[in-house]
C-alpha atoms as a PDB file:
ATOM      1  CA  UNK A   1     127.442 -84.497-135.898  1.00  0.00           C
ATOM      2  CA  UNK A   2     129.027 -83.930-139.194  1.00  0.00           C
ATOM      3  CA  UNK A   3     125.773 -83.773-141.977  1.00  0.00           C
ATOM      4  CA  UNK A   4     126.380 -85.804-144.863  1.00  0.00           C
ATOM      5  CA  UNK A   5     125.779 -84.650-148.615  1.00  0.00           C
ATOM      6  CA  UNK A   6     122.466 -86.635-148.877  1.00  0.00           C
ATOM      7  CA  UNK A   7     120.981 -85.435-145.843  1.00  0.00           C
ATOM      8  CA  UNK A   8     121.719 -81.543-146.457  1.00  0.00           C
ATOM      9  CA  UNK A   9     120.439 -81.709-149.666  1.00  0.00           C
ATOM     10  CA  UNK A  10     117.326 -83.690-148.252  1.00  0.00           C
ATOM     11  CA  UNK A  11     116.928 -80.390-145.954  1.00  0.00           C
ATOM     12  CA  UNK A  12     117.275 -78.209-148.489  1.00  0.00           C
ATOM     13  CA  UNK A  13     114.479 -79.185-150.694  1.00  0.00           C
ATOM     14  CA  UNK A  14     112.476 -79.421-147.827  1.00  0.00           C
ATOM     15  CA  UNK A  15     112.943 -75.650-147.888  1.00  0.00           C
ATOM     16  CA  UNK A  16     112.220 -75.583-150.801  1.00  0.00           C
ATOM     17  CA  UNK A  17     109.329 -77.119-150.670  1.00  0.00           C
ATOM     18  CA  UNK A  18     108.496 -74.954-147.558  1.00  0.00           C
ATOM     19  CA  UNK A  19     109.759 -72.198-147.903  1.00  0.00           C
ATOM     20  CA  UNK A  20     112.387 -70.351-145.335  1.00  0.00           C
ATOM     21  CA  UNK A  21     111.319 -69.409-141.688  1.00  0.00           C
ATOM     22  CA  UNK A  22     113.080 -65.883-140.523  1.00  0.00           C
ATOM     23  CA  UNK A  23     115.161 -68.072-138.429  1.00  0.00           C
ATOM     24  CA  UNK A  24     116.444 -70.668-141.138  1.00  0.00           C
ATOM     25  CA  UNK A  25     118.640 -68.102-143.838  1.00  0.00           C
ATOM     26  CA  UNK A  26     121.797 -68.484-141.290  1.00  0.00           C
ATOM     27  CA  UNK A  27     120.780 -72.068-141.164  1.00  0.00           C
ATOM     28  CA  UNK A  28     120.264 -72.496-144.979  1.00  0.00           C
ATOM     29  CA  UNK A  29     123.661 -70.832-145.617  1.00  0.00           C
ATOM     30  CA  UNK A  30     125.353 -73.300-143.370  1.00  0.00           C
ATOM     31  CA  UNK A  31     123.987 -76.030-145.367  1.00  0.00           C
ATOM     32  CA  UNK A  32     124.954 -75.094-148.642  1.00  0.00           C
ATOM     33  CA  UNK A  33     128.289 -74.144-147.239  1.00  0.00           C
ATOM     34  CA  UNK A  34     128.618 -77.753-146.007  1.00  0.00           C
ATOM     35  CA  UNK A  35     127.975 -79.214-149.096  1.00  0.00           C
ATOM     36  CA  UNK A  36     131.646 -77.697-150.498  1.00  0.00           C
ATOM     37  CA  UNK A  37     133.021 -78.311-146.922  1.00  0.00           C
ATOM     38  CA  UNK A  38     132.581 -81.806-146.499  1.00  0.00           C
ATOM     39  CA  UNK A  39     133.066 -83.607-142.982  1.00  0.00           C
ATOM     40  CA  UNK A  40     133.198 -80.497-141.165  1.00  0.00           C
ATOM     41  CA  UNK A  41     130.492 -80.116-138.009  1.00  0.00           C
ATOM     42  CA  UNK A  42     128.717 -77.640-138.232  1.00  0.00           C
ATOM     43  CA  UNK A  43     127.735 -76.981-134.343  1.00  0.00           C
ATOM     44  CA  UNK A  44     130.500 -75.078-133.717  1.00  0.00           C
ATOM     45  CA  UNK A  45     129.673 -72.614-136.343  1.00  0.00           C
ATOM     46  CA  UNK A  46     125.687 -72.677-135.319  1.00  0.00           C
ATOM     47  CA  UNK A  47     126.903 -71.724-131.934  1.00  0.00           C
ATOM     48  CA  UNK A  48     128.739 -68.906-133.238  1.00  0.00           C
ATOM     49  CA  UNK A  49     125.826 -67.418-134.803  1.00  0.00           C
ATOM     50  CA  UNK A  50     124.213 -67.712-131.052  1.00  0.00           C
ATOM     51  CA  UNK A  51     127.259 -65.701-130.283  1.00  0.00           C
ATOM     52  CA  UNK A  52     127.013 -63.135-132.160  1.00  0.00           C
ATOM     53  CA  UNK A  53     123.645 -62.352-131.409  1.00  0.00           C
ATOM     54  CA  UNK A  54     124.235 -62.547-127.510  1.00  0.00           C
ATOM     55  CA  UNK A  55     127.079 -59.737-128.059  1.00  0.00           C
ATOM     56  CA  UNK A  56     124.748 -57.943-129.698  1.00  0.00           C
ATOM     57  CA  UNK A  57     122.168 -58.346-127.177  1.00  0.00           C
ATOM     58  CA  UNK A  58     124.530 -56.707-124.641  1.00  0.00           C
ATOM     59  CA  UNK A  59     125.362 -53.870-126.900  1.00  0.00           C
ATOM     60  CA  UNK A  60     124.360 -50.355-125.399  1.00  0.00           C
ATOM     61  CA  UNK A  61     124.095 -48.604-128.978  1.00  0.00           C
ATOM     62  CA  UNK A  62     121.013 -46.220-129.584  1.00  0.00           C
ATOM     63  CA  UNK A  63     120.213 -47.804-133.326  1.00  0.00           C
ATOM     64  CA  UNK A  64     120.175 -50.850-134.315  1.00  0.00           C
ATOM     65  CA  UNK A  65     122.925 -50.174-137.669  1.00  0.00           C
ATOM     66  CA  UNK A  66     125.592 -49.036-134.549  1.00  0.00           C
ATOM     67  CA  UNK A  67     124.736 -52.400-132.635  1.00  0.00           C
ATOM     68  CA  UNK A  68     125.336 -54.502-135.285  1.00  0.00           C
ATOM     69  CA  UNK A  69     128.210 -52.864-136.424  1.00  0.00           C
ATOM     70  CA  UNK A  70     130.004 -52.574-132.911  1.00  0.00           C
ATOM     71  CA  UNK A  71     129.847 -56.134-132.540  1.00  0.00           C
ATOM     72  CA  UNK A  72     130.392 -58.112-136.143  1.00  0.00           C
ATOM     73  CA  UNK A  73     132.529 -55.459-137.361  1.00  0.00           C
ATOM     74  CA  UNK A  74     133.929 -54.150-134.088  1.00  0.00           C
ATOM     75  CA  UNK A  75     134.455 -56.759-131.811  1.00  0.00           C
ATOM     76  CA  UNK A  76     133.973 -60.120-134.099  1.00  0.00           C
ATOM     77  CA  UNK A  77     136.197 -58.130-136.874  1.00  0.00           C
ATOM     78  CA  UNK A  78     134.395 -59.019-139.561  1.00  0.00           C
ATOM     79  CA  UNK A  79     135.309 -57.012-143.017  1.00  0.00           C
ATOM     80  CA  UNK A  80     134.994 -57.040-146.747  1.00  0.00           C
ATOM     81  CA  UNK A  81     137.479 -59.297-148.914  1.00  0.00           C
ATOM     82  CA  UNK A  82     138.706 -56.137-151.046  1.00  0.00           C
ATOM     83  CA  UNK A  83     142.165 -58.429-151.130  1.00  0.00           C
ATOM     84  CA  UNK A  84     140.468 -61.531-152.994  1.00  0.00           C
ATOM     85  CA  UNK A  85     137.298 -60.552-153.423  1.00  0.00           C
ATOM     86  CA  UNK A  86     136.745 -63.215-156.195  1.00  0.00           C
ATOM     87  CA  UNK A  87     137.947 -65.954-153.598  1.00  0.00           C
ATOM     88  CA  UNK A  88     135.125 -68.283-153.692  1.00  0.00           C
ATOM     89  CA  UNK A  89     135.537 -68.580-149.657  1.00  0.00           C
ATOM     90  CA  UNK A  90     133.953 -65.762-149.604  1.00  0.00           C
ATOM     91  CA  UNK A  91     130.667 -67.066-150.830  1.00  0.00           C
ATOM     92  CA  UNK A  92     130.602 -69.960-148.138  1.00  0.00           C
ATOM     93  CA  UNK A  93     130.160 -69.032-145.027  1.00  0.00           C
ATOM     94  CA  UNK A  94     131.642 -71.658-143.221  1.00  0.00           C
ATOM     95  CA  UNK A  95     134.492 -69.608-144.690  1.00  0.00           C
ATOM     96  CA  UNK A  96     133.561 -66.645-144.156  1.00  0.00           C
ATOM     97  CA  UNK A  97     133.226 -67.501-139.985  1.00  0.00           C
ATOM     98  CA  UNK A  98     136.609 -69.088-140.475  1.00  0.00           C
ATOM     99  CA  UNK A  99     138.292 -65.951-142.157  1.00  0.00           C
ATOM    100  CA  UNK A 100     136.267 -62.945-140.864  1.00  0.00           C
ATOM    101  CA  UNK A 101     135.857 -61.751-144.215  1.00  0.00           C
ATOM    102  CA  UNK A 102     133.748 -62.431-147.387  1.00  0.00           C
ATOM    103  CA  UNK A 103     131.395 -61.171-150.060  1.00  0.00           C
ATOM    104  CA  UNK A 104     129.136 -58.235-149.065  1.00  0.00           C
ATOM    105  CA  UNK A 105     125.757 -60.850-149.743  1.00  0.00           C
ATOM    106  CA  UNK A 106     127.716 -63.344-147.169  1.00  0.00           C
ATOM    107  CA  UNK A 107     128.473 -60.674-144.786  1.00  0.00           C
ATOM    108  CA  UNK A 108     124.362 -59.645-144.822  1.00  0.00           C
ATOM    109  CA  UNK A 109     123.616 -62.604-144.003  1.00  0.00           C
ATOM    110  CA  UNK A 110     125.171 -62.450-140.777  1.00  0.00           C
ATOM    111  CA  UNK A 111     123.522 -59.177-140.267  1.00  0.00           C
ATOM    112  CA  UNK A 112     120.338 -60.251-140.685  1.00  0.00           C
ATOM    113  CA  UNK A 113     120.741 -63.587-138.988  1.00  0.00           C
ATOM    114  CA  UNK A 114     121.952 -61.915-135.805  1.00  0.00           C
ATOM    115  CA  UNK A 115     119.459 -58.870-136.142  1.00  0.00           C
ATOM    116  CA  UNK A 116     116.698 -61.042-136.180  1.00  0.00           C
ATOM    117  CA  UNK A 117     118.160 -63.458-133.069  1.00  0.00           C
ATOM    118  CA  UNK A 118     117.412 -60.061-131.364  1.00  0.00           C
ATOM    119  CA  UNK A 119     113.623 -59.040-132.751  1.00  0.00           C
ATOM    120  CA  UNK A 120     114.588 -56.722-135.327  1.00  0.00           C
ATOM    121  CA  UNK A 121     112.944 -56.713-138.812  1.00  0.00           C
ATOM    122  CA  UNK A 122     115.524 -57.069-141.160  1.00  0.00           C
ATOM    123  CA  UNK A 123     115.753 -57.757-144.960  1.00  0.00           C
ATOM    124  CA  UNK A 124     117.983 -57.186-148.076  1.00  0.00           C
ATOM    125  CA  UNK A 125     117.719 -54.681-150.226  1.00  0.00           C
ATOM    126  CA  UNK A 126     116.910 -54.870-154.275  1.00  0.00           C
ATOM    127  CA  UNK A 127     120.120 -52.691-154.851  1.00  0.00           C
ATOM    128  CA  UNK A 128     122.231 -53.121-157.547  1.00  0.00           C
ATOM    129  CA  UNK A 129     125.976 -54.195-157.972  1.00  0.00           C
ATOM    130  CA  UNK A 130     126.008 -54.406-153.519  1.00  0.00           C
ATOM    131  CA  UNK A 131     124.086 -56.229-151.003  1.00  0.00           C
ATOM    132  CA  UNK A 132     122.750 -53.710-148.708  1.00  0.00           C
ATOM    133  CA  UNK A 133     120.260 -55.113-145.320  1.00  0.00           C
ATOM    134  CA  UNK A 134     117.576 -52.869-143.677  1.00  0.00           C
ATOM    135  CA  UNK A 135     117.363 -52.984-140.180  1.00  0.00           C
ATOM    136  CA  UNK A 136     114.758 -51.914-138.332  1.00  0.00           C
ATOM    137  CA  UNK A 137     113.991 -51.677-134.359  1.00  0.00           C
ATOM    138  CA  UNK A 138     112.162 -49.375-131.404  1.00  0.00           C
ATOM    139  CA  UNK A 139     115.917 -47.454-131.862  1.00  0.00           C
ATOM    140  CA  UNK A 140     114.693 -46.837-135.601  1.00  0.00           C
ATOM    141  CA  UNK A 141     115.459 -47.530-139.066  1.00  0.00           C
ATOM    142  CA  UNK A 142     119.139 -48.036-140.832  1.00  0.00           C
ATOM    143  CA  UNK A 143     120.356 -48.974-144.390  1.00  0.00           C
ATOM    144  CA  UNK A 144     123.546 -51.000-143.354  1.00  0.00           C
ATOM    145  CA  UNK A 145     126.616 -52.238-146.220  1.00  0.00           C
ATOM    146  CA  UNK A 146     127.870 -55.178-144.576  1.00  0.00           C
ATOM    147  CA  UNK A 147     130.717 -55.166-146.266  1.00  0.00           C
ATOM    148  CA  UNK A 148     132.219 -51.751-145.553  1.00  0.00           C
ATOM    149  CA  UNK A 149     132.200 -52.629-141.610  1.00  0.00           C
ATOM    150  CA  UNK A 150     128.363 -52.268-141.408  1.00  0.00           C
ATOM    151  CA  UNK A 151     128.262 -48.296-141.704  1.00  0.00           C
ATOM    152  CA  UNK A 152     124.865 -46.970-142.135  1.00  0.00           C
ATOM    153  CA  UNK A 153     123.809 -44.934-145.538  1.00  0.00           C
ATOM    154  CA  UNK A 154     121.857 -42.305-145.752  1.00  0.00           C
ATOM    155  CA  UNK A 155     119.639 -41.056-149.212  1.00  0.00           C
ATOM    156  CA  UNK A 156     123.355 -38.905-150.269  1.00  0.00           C
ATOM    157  CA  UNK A 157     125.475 -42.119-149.256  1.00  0.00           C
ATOM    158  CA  UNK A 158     123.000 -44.603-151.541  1.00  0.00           C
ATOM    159  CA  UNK A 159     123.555 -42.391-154.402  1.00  0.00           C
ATOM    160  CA  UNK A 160     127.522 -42.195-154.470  1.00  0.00           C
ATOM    161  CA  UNK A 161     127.278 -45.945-154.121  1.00  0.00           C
ATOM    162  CA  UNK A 162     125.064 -46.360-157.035  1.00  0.00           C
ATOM    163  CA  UNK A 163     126.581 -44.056-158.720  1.00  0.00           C
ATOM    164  CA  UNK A 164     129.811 -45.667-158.320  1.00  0.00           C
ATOM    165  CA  UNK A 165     128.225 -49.032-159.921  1.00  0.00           C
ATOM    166  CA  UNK A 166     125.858 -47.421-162.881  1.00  0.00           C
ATOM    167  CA  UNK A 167     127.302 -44.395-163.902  1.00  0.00           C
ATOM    168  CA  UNK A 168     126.977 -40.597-162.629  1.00  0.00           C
ATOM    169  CA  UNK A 169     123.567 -40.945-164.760  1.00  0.00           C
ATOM    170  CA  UNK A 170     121.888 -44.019-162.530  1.00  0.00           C
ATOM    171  CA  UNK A 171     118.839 -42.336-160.364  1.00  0.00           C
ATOM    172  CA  UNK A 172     117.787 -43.268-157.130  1.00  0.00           C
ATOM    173  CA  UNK A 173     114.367 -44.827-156.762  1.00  0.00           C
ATOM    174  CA  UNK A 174     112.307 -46.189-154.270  1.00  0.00           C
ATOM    175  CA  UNK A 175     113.054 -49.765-156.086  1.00  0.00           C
ATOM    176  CA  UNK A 176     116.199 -49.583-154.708  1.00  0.00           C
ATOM    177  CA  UNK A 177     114.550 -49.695-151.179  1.00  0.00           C
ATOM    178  CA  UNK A 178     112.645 -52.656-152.068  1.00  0.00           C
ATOM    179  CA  UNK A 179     112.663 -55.573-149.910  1.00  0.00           C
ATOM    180  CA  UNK A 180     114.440 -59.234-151.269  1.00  0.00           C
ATOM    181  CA  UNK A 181     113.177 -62.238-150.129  1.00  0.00           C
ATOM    182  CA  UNK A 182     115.594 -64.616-148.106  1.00  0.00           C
ATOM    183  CA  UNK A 183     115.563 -67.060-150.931  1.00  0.00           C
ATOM    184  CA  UNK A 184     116.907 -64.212-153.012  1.00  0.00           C
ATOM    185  CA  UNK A 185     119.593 -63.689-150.741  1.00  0.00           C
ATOM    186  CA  UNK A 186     120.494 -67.276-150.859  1.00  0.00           C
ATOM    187  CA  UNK A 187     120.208 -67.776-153.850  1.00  0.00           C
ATOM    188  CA  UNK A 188     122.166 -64.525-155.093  1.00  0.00           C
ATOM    189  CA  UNK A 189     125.023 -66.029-152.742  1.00  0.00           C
ATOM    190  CA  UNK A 190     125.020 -69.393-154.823  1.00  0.00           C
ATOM    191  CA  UNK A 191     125.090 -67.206-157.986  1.00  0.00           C
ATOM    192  CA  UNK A 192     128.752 -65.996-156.873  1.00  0.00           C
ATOM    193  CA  UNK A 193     130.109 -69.257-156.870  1.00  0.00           C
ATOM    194  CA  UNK A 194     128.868 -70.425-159.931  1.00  0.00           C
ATOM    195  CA  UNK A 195     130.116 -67.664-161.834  1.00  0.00           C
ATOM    196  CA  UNK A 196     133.532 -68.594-160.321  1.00  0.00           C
ATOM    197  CA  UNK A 197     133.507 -71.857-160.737  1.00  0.00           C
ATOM    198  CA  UNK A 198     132.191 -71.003-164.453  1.00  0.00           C
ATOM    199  CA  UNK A 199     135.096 -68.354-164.899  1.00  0.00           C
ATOM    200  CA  UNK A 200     137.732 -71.386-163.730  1.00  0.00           C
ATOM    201  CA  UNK A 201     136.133 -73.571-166.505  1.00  0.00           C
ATOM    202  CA  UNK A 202     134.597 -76.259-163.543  1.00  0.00           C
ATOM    203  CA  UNK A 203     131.886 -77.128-164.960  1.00  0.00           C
ATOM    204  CA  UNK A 204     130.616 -80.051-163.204  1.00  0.00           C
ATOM    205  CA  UNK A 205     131.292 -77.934-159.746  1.00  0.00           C
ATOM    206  CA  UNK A 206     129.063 -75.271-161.550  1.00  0.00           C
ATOM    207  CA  UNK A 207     126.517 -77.327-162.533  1.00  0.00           C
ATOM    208  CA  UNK A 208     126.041 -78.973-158.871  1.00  0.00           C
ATOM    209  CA  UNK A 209     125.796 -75.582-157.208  1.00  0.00           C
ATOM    210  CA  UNK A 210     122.565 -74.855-160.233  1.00  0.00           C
ATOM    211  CA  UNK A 211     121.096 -78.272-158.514  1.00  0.00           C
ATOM    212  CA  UNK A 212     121.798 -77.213-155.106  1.00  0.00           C
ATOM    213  CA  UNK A 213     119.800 -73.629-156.350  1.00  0.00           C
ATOM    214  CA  UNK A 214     116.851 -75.396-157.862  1.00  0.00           C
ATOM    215  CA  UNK A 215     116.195 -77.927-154.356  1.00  0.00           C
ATOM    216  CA  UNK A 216     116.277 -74.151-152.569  1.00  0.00           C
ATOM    217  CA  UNK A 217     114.278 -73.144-155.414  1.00  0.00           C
ATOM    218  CA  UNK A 218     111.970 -75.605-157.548  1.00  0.00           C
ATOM    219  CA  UNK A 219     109.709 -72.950-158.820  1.00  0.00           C
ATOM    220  CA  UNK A 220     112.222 -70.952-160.902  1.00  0.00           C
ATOM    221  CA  UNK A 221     112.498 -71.939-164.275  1.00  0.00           C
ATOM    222  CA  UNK A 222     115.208 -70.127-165.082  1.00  0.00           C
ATOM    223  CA  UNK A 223     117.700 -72.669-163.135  1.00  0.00           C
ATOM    224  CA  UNK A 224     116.231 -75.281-164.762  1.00  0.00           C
ATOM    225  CA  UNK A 225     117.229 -73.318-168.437  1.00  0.00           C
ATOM    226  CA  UNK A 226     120.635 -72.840-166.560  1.00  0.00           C
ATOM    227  CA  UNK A 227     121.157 -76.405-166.142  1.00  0.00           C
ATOM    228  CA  UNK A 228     120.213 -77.372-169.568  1.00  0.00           C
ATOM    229  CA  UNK A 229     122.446 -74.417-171.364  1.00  0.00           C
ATOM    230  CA  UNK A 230     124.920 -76.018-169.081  1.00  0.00           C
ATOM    231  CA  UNK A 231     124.456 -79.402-169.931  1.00  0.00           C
ATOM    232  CA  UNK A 232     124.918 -78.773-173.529  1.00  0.00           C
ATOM    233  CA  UNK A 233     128.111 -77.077-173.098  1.00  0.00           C
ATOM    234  CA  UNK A 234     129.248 -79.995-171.288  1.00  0.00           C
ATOM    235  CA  UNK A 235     128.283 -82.259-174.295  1.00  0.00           C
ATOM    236  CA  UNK A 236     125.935 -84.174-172.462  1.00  0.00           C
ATOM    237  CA  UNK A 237     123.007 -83.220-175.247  1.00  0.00           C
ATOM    238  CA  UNK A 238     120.386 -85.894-174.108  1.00  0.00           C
ATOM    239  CA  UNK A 239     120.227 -84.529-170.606  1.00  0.00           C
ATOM    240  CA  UNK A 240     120.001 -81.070-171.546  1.00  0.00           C
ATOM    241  CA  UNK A 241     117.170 -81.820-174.337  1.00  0.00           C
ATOM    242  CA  UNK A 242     115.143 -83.390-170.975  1.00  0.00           C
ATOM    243  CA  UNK A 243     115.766 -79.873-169.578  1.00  0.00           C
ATOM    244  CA  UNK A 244     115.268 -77.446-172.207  1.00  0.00           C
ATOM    245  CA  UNK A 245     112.064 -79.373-172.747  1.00  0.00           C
ATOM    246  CA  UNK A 246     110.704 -79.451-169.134  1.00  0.00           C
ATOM    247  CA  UNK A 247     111.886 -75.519-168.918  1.00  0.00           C
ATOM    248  CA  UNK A 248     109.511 -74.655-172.392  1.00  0.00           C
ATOM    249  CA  UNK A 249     106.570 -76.606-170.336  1.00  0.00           C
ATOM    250  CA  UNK A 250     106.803 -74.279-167.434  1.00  0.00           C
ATOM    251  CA  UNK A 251     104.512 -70.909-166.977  1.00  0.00           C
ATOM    252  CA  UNK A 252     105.746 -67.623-166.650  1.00  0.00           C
ATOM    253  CA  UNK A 253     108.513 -67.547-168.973  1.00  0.00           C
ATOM    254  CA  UNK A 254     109.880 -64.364-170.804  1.00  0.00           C
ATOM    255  CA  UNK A 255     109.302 -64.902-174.554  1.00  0.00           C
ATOM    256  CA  UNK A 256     113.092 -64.114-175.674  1.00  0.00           C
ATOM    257  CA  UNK A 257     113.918 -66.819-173.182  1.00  0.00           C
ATOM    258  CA  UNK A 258     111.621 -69.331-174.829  1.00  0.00           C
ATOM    259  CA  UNK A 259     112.508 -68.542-178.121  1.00  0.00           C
ATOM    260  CA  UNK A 260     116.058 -68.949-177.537  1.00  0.00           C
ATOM    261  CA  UNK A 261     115.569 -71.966-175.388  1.00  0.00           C
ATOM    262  CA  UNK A 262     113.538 -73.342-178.842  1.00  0.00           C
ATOM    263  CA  UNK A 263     116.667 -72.366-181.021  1.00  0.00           C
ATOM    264  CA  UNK A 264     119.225 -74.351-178.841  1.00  0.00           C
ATOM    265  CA  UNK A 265     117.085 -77.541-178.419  1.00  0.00           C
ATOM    266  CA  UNK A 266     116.352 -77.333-182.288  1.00  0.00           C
ATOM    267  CA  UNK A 267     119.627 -77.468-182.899  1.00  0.00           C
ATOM    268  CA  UNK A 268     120.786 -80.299-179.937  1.00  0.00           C
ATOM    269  CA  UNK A 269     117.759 -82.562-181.410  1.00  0.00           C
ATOM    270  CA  UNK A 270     119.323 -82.464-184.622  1.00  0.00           C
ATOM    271  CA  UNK A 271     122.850 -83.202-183.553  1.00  0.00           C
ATOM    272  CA  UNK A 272     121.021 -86.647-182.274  1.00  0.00           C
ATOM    273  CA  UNK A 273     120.015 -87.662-185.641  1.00  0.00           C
END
């Protein structure tokens, strides 16, 4: 069955509305990904996933990190983009399965999909600059980069890496442990396309995927300030007043924000008179 636009989106703010079960971030991602890949099934890709995790079910690997990483990396061969990295493929992972490469966020989720098919706790990481997954199991605990064939890191490994990002300066801290919430992860995997989309001067494309974020997402305001700024750049001033408004009515909003929202619609309600 090939899902069409309406209906994905329909399922999408349903998880939104919801929230995300452990077993619906591979599913989630396959959704959005359909919504750029139109008339493409996705059972074929859904029973991938299954596959994936039944390879790594037979895997005889002490940790978890080595099981994983014998089996996506190792005998599914998935790897980093370092080629293209700023292919927007990489950000869908309908590609991604397609190509057996892709962004390290994309990558994770495949991780954490197929760790989880298998009882395994595992989450992204709040690091910086490079989506990192922590897996956990009876075999113990590993720190796995997705997108450098799903090595594990240890404490000396995490700061080269952030080091490599921030600066020789950049500490490590225990924030950098911290867990991300699957709607992060989705969310932050969305965020890549826009900004290429954005970069390529597609706006409409750009403003879609913000949409597509705030079904997944109703409760963030900031989306809804991101559709309005983007509205306005796309001339359409009435709709992005109707944002910019609704965004100032919402709680929890940092006070630059709101004063700069102010500024903008100040100056789009007097471009109506």
């Amino acid at each position: 069955m090939v899902p069409d636009p309406e209906s994905t989106r329909a399922t999408l703010a349903g998880f939104g509305e919801s929230g995300l079960t452990e077993a619906g971030l591979g599913e989630a991602a396959l959704l959005l990904a359909s919504l750029d890949q139109p008339g493409v099934p996705l059972a074929r890709y859904r029973d991938h996933l299954a596959s994936l995790a039944g390879a790594a079910g037979q895997s005889s690997a002490d940790d978890p990190g080595a099981a994983l990483r014998q089996v996506i990396a190792g005998e599914f061969g998935y790897e980093g983009d370092r080629k293209t990295y700023d292919d927007p493929q990489n950000a869908n992972l309908i590609r991604v399965i397609d190509r057996r490469k892709g962004l390290p966020v994309a990558l994770g989720i495949l991780y954490i999909q197929t760790a989880r098919a298998l009882g395994l706790e595992a989450c992204g990481l709040n690091f910086p600059n490079h989506f990192l997954i922590r897996v956990q199991g009876d075999g113990g605990r590993a720190i796995v980069d997705p997108f450098n064939g799903g090595v594990s890191l240890d404490a000396r490994a995490l700061r080269d890496l952030l080091a490599h990002f921030q600066g020789e300066t950049a500490t490590l801290t225990q924030a950098h442990y911290s867990d991300v919430s699957d709607l992060d992860i989705l969310l932050r995997l969305q965020n890549n396309i826009k900004l290429r989309l954005l970069r390529d001067g597609k706006l409409e494309p750009a403003l879609q995927v913000i949409r597509d974020m705030r079904l997944l997402a109703p409760g963030i305001p900031s989306l809804l300030r991101e559709e309005g700024l983007l509205l306005a750049r796309k001339g359409e001033r009435r709709a992005a007043i109707g944002c910019l408004r609704d965004f100032l009515t919402r709680d929890n909003i940092r006070e630059p924000e709101r004063v700069d929202v102010a500024r903008v619609l100040q100056v789009l309600e007097s471009q109506l008179n």
